[in-house]
Structures are given as C-alpha cells and as structure tokens.
Protein backbone atom coordinates (compact mmCIF):
# COMPACT_ATOMS: atom_id res chain seq x y z
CA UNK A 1 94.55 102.12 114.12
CA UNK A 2 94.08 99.00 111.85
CA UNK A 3 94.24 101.54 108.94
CA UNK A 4 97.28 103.32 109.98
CA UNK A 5 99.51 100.03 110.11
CA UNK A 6 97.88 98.93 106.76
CA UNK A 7 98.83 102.39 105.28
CA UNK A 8 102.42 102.18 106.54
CA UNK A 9 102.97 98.66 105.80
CA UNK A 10 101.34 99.65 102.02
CA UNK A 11 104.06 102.31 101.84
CA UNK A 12 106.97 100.27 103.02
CA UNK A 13 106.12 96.92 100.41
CA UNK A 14 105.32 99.37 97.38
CA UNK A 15 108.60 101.55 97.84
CA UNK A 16 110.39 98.08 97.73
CA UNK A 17 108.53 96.73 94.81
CA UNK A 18 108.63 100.37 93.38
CA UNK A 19 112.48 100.77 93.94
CA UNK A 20 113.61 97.56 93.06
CA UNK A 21 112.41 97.50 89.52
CA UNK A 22 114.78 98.14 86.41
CA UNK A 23 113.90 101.44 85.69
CA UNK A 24 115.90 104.57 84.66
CA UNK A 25 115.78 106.28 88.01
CA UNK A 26 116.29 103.03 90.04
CA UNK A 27 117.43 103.67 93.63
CA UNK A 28 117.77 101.64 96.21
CA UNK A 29 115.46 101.94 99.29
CA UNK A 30 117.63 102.44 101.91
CA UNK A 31 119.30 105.90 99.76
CA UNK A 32 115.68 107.13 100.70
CA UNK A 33 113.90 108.68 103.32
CA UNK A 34 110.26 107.87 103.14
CA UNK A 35 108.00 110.93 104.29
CA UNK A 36 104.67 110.56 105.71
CA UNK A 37 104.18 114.29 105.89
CA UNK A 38 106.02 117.56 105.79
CA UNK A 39 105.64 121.05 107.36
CA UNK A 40 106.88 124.34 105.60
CA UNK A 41 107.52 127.35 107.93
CA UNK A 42 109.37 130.57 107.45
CA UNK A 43 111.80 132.70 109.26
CA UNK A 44 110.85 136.08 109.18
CA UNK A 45 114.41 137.35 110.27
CA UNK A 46 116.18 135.65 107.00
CA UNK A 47 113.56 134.97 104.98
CA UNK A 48 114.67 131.23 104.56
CA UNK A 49 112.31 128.47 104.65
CA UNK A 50 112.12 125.98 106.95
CA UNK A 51 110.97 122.19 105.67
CA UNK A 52 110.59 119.03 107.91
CA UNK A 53 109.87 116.22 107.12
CA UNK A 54 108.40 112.94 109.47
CA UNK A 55 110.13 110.33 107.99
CA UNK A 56 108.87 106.82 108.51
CA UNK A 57 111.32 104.10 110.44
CA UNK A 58 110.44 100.44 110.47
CA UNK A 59 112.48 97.49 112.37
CA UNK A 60 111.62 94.21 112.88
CA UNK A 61 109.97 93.45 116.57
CA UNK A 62 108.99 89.65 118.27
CA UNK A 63 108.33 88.35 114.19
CA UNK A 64 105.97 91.94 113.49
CA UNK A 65 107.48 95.39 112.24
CA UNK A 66 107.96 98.52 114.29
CA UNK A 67 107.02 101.59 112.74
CA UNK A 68 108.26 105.18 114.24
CA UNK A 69 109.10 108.51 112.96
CA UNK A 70 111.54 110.69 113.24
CA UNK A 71 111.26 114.23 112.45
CA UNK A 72 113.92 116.38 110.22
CA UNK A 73 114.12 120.42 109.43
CA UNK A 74 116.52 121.86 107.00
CA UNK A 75 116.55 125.59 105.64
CA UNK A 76 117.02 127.39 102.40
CA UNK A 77 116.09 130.36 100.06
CA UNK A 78 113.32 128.46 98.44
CA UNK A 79 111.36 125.12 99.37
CA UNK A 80 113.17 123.57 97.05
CA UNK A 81 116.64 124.87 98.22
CA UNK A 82 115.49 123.67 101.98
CA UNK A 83 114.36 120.20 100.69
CA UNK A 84 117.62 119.58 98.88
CA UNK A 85 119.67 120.42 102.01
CA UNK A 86 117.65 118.14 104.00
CA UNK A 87 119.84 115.36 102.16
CA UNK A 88 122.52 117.35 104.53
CA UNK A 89 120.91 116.17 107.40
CA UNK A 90 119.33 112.84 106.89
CA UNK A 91 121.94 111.36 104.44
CA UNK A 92 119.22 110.36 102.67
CA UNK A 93 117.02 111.67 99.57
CA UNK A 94 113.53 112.09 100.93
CA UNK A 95 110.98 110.19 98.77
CA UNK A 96 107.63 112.35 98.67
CA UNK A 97 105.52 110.24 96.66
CA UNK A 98 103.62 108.80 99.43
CA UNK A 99 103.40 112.02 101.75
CA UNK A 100 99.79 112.11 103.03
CA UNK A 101 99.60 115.79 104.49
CA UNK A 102 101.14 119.10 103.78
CA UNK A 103 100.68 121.40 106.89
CA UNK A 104 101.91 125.60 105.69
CA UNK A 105 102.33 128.13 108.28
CA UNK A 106 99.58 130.83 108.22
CA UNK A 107 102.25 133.29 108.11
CA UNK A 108 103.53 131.81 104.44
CA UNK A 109 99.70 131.64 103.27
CA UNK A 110 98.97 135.29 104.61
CA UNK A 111 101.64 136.40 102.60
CA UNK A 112 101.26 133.94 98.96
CA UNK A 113 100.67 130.18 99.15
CA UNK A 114 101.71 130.05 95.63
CA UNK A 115 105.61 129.10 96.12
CA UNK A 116 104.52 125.92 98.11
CA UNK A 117 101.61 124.99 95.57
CA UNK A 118 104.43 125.50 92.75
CA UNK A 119 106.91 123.58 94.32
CA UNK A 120 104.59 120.88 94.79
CA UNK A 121 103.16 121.03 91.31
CA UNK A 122 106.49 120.81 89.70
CA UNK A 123 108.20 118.02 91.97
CA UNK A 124 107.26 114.58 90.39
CA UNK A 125 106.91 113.07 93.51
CA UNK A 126 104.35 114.63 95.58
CA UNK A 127 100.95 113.30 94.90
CA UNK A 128 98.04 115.63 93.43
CA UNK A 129 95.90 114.05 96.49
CA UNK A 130 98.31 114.91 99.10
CA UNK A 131 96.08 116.58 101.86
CA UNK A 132 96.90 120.42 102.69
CA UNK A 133 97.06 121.81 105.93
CA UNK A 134 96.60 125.47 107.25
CA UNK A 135 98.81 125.25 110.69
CA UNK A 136 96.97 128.08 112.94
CA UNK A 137 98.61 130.09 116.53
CA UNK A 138 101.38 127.82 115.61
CA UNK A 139 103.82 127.15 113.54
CA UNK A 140 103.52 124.02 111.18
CA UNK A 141 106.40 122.43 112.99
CA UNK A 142 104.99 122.01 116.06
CA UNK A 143 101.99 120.42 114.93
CA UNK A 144 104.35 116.87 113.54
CA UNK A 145 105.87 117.41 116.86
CA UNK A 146 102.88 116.08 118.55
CA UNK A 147 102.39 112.19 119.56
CA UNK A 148 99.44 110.62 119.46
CA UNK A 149 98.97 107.43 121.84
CA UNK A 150 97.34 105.35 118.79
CA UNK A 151 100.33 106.13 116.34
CA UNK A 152 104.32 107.16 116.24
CA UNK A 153 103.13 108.88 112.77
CA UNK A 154 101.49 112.14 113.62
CA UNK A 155 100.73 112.23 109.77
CA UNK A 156 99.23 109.13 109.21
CA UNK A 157 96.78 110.14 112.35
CA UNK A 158 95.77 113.39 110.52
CA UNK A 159 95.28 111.63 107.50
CA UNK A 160 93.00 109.31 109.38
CA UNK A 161 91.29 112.03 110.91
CA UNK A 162 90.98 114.14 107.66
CA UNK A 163 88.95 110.77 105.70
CA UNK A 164 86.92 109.99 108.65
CA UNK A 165 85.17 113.90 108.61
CA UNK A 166 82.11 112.97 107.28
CA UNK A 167 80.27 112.32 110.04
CA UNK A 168 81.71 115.82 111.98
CA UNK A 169 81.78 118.59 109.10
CA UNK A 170 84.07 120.88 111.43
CA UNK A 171 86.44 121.29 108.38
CA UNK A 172 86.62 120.82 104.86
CA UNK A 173 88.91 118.22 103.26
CA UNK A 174 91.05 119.75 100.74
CA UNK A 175 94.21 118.35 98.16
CA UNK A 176 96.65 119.73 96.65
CA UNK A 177 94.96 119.61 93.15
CA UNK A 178 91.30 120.96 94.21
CA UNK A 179 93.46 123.75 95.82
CA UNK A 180 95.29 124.97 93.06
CA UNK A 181 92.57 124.48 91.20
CA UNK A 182 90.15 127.37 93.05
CA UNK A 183 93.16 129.51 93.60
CA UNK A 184 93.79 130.00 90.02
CA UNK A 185 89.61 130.40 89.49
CA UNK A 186 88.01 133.64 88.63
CA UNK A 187 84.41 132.11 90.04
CA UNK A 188 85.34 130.54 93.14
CA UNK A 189 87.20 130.87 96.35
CA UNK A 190 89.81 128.63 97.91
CA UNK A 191 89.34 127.08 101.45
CA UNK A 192 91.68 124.76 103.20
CA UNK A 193 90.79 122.87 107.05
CA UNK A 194 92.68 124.41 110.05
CA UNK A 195 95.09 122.46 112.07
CA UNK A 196 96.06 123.80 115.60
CA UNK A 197 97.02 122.11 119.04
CA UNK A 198 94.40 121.38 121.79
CA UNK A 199 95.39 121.00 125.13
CA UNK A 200 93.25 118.70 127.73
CA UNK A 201 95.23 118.07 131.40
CA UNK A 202 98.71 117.70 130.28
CA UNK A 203 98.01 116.14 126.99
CA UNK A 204 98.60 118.01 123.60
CA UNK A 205 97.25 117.02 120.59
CA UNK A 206 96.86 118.08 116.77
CA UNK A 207 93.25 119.08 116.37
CA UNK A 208 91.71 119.51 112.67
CA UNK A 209 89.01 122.32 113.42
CA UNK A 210 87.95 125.26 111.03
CA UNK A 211 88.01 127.08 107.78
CA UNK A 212 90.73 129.07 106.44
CA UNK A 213 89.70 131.56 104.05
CA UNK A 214 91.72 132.43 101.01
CA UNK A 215 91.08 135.17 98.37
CA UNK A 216 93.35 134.45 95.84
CA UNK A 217 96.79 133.15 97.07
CA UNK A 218 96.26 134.58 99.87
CA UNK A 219 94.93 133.68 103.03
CA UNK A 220 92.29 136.56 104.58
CA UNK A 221 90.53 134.75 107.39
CA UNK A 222 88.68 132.00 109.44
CA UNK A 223 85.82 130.27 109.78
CA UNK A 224 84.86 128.01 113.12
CA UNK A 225 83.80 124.62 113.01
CA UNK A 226 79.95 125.62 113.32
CA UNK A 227 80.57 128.25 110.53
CA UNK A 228 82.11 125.85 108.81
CA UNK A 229 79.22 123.01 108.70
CA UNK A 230 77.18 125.98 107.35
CA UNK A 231 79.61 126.96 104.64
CA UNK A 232 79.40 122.82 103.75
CA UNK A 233 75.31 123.09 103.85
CA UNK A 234 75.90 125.73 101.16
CA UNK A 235 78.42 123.64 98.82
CA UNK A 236 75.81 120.68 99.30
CA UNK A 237 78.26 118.76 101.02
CA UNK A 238 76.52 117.58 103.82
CA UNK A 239 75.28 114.27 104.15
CA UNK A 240 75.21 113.64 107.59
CA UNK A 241 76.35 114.98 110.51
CA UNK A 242 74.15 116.79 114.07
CA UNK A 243 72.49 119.73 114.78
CA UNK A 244 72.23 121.05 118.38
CA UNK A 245 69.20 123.17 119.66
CA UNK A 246 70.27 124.70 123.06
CA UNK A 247 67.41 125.44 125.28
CA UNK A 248 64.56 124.72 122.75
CA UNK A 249 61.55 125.91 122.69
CA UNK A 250 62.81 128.59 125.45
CA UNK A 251 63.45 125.53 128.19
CA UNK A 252 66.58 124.44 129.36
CA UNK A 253 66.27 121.31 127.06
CA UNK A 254 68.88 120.66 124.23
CA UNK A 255 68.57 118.48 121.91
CA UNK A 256 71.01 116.32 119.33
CA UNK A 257 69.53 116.24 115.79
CA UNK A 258 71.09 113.69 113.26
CA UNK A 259 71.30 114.68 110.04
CA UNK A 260 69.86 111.46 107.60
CA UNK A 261 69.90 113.27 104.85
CA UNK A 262 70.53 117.11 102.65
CA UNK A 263 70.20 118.34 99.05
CA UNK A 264 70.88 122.11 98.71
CA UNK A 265 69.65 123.38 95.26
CA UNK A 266 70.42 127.20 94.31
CA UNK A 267 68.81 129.82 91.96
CA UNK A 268 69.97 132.61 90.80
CA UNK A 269 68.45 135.53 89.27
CA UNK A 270 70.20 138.48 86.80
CA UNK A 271 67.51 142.00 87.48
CA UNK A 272 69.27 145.72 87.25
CA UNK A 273 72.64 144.35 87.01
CA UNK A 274 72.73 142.22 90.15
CA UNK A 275 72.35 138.90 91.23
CA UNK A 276 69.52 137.35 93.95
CA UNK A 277 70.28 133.82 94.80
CA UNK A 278 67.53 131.67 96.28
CA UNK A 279 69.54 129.46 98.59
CA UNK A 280 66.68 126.09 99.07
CA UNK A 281 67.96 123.54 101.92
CA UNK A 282 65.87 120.26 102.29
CA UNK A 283 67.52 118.15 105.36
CA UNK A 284 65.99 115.01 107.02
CA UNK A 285 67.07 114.17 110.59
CA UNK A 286 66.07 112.07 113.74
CA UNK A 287 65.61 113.34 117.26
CA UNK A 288 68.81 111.76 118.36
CA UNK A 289 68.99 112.76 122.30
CA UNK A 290 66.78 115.02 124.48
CA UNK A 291 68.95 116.68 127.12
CA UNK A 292 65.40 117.45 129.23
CA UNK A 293 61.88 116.12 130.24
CA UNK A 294 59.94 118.43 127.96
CA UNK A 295 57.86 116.45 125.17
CA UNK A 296 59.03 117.26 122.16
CA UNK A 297 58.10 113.89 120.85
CA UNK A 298 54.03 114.83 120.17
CA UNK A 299 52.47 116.20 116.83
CA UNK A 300 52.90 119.88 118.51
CA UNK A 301 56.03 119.46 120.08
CA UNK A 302 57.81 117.68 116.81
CA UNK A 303 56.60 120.87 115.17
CA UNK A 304 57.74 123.00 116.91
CA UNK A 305 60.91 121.24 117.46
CA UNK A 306 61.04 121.36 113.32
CA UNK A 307 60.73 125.26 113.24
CA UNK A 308 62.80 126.41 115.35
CA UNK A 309 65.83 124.03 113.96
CA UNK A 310 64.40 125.70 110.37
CA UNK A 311 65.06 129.03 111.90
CA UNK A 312 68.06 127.83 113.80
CA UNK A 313 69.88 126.67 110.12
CA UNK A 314 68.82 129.75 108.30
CA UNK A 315 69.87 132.21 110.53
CA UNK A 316 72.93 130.89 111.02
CA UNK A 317 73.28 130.51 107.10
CA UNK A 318 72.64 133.91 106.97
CA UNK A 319 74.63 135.35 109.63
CA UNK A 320 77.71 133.42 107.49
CA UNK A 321 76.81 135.15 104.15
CA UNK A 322 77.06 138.50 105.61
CA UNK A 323 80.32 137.97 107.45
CA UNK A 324 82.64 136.21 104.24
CA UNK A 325 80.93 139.50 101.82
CA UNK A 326 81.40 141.84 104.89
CA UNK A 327 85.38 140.75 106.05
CA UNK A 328 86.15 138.47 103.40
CA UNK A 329 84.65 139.41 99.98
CA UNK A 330 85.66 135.92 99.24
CA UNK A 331 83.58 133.63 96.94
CA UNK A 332 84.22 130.53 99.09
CA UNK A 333 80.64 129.37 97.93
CA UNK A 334 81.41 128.84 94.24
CA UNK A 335 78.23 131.55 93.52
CA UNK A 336 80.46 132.23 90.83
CA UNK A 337 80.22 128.76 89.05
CA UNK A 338 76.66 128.46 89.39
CA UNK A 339 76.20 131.41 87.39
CA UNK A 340 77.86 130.79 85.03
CA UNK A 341 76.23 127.72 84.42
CA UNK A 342 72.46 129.48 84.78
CA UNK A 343 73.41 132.81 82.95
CA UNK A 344 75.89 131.31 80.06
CA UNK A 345 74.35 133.47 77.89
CA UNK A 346 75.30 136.90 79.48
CA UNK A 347 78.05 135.15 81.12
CA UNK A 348 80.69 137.25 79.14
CA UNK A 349 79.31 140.44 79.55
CA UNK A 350 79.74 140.13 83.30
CA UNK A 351 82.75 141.60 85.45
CA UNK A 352 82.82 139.19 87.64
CA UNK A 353 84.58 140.01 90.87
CA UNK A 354 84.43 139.43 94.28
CA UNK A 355 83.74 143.13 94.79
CA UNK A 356 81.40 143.99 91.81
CA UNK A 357 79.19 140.88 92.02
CA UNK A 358 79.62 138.51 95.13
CA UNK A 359 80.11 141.67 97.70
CA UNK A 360 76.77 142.87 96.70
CA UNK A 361 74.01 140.01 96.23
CA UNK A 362 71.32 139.77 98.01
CA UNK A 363 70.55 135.94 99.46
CA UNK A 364 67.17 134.33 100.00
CA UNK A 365 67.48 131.14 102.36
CA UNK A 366 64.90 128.93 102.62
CA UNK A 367 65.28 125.39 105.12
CA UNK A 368 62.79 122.59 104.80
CA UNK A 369 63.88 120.19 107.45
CA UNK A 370 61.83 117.30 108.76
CA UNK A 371 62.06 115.11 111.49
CA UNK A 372 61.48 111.24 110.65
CA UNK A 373 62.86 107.61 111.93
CA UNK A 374 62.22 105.73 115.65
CA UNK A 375 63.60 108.30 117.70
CA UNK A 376 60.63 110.71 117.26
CA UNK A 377 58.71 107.75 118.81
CA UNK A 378 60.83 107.30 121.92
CA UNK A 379 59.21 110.38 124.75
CA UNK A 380 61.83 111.78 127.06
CA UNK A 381 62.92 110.54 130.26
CA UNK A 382 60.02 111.47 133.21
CA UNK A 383 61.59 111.86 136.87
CA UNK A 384 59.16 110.65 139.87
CA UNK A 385 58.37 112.30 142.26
C-alpha cells in the first residue's frame, strides 16, 4: 500500500517537474491525462479497436492528496486511431510515459500481437518496461474495471502484484521490450503472465495466474500456475518459492516445502541429426509445514521425504515438456539459445525450427533436491490419546 501512494505521488511530482521545464514539447499538466494503465480490446463486428485508459485523479484531502481513477474507452481503425480519439472524450492528451501495465485481449493476441507491440514501440511515450498483460475469459476492459479495497488504481495494484512474484512463481513477469524481443527470435518462444477475474463471496478481483503461450505473434495456448513454476525451474528462474507433496509417502500427510535455493544447468548433445538435452536441477529447501503426524523428520523419513519430492519435480517437468512439443511446438524454454551457444560451430548448418528441432528432442531430467535448515529438526505434532 505504502508503495502504491509512493508510486502515484512519484508520478504526479515528476510530470510537474517534467512538464514545467522549457523544452520544445512543453505542455502544461493539466492538458494531460496521466495513465496508470491501459487495456486494448477489439470488436469483432467492426473490426475497430477499443483502448481505455485508467487515468490517475488527485485532489487535495484534510492537508494529504486523494488519488482515484477514472476509467476512459475510445474506438478506432488502429490503436493509434482509438488513442487519438480518446482526446474526444477526456479533453485531454493522455500522457503514457508512466503507464505501468498493458493488459491485450486474448482474442487480439490469438489473432497477431504485433499491431499493439508496434504501436507501443513507435509511441515515444510508453516505457520499454511497461508490464504486458494477457487478459483471459475476459475482455481486457473488465479487468481495470475491478476495485481493489487497498487502492482506487487497479493498475498500480497489478503492478504491485506483478514485482512482488518472486516468492509465488504462478506467472512470469514480462515487459514490453523482453517481449518483442522473443517474438522476433528464431531460438526462443514468447510467454506473457495471465490476468483473469476471481470471484470469492461477492467480491471480484483481478488475479495474475498462468502462462500464455505464444509461437510467434501469436498466441497458441496456456499454461497453469503449477505448470508454470515448472516452466520457471527450466529457465533457472527460481529462487524461492514451495513445493507441496499431497499425501506423502502414500499417507494422508501433505507437506509445504520451501524452496532456499535452485541452479538449473542444461546440456545438450548433437548425435544423428538431433538434439538430447540433459535437463540437471539442484534445489535446497526446508520442511516448512507437516499437514499430519507421520515422522518425516528422521534419517529414513527425510529420505524418503527427499525422493519422492525428486520424483514429484521431475515428473512434473516432464509431463510439461511433452505437452508445449505435443500442443504447442513452442520453444518457450529458450532450448534454442542454449544451442547455439554449445554447438556455435554447426550452429549454421542447422534448420532450426520449432518443428524440425524442438518438436523432436528427447529430454533427460535429473532433480537433486535436499532438505536442510531447523525445520527438519522440529517432529510433527503427536495427538494423545
């Protein structure tokens, strides 16, 4: 919460600061419209796009500043027609350069994500770290439509949300610039997180939960939150995080590992034209809760306990592999850059594709994981008699 009002008090002092310089495209502060975030949809009927914008309001309040938002859609034949006209509606020139999140339909990715990325890319205003945004079962509207009880700016909560997702690893965090980057890649895969709206009771809220999948522009599928963590465990992007055992050991115990530590290292190997990748994942964790009275907390029982979460990561692992080079053929693993980089010498002479190379290597996964710290000292709970 701190954050948020420190973020919107940032934007408000360096758009006056900004604005009130003597520069060759002065303008004054109140000809803008400051946007937080925006949303790009599209009507199928008329092929027009829809933009909105959450503009950011501030007003003095008992010696502090309010801060609100106010949300604004105009249409056009392009983005850029749409974000012209919303001058038509606001009054106002919306100012993009401190936008934190970009939220696209899936229908508009499904199709070619490229007329967003290019409108982006060639506005000076929107920044290169702007976070993107696949909206899913809904349309990216909707999801600035939600308020959140912390915040009147739905996008500086999702920015919040999007920097804090290190200890979760239920999405990836993605910019604008990585983006375009691996959509314009012959070697890897794009990826963007997955916004959609949870309900609880009567509440509605903008939940940041899963993988989209892109194969070039375009988007192909998705990956869960679970599926997701994996997909990180193979980028080497995990650094913390949990991993549940349900019912280990065959009881009805579950337990909460946390995740101290990972390295992923990967091999690969060139023989009759195709590639074997030795996938090596070495993870240190911490029994972090035991949801049961048996004793996993003994020599035997810690061993155990570190097989079966071995077996639990690799299978999983595996099970992922399949499914993006089965429905996907997708390199969303950046295989293709680590080739490269091993095999720079043959490098040239391969065709590399998604369907001649990625589609059909073979995958050996190996997980070293070993339990350490106080809670393997602590036994679980005993109930009398």
């Amino acid at each position: 919460m701190k954050f948020i009002k420190l973020s919107i008090l940032f934007i408000y002092i360096i758009s006056n600061v900004f604005l009130s310089t003597g520069c060759w495209n002065y303008r004054e502060v109140e000809q803008l419209g400051l946007a937080a975030g925006v949303s790009i949809d599209k009507d199928d009927d008329n092929n027009n796009y829809i933009v909105t914008a959450e503009l950011i309001n501030t007003e003095p309040s008992r010696g502090s500043t309010k801060v609100s938002s106010q949300l604004f859609s105009a249409r056009g034949k392009t983005i850029f027609d749409a974000v012209r006209n919303l001058i038509l509606i606001t009054g106002k020139k919306i100012y993009w350069g401190h936008t934190k999140v970009i939220i696209i339909n899936e229908n508009i990715a499904s199709n070619g994500i490229v007329p967003v990325i290019d409108w982006v890319n060639r506005d000076s205003e929107p920044r290169q770290d702007t976070w993107i945004l696949i909206s899913h079962g809904i349309t990216a509207r909707d999801v600035l439509k939600q308020k959140i009880p912390l915040t009147d700016v739905t996008s500086l909560h999702l920015n919040e949300i999007i920097r804090s997702q290190n200890p979760v690893y239920k999405f990836p965090q993605m910019d604008i610039w990585r983006f375009r980057r691996d959509i314009s890649s012959n070697t890897t895969s794009a990826i963007a997180p997955v916004v959609k709206i949870e309900k609880i009771n009567e509440f509605t809220f903008p939940e940041i939960y899963g993988t989209a999948v892109f194969k070039q522009d375009k988007l192909v599928g998705y990956l869960d939150g679970e599926e997701t963590m994996d997909l990180l465990f193979i980028k080497n992007k995990i650094h913390e995080g949990s991993l549940i055992l349900k019912q280990a050991d065959n009881t009805s115990t579950d337990i909460s590992l946390e995740i101290f530590k990972s390295k992923t290292k990967i091999n690969s190997i060139y023989q009759n034209e195709n590639f074997t990748l030795d996938i090596n994942i070495d993870t240190v964790v911490a029994i972090d809760e035991v949801a049961g009275t048996k004793n996993f907390i003994d020599e035997p029982g810690r061993i155990k306990l570190e097989k079966d979460a071995e077996q639990l990561l690799k299978t999983r692992i595996e099970i992922l592999l399949k499914k993006v080079q089965t429905n996907y053929k997708s390199d969303i693993f950046g295989f293709g850059d680590i080739i490269k980089r091993q095999h720079s010498d043959i490098w040239k002479s391969i065709p590399y594709t998604d369907e001649k190379v990625f589609s059909k290597m073979q995958f050996n996964v190996n997980v070293d994981l070993t339990i350490k710290g106080s809670g393997k000292i602590s036994k679980p709970i005993r109930i009398g008699e």
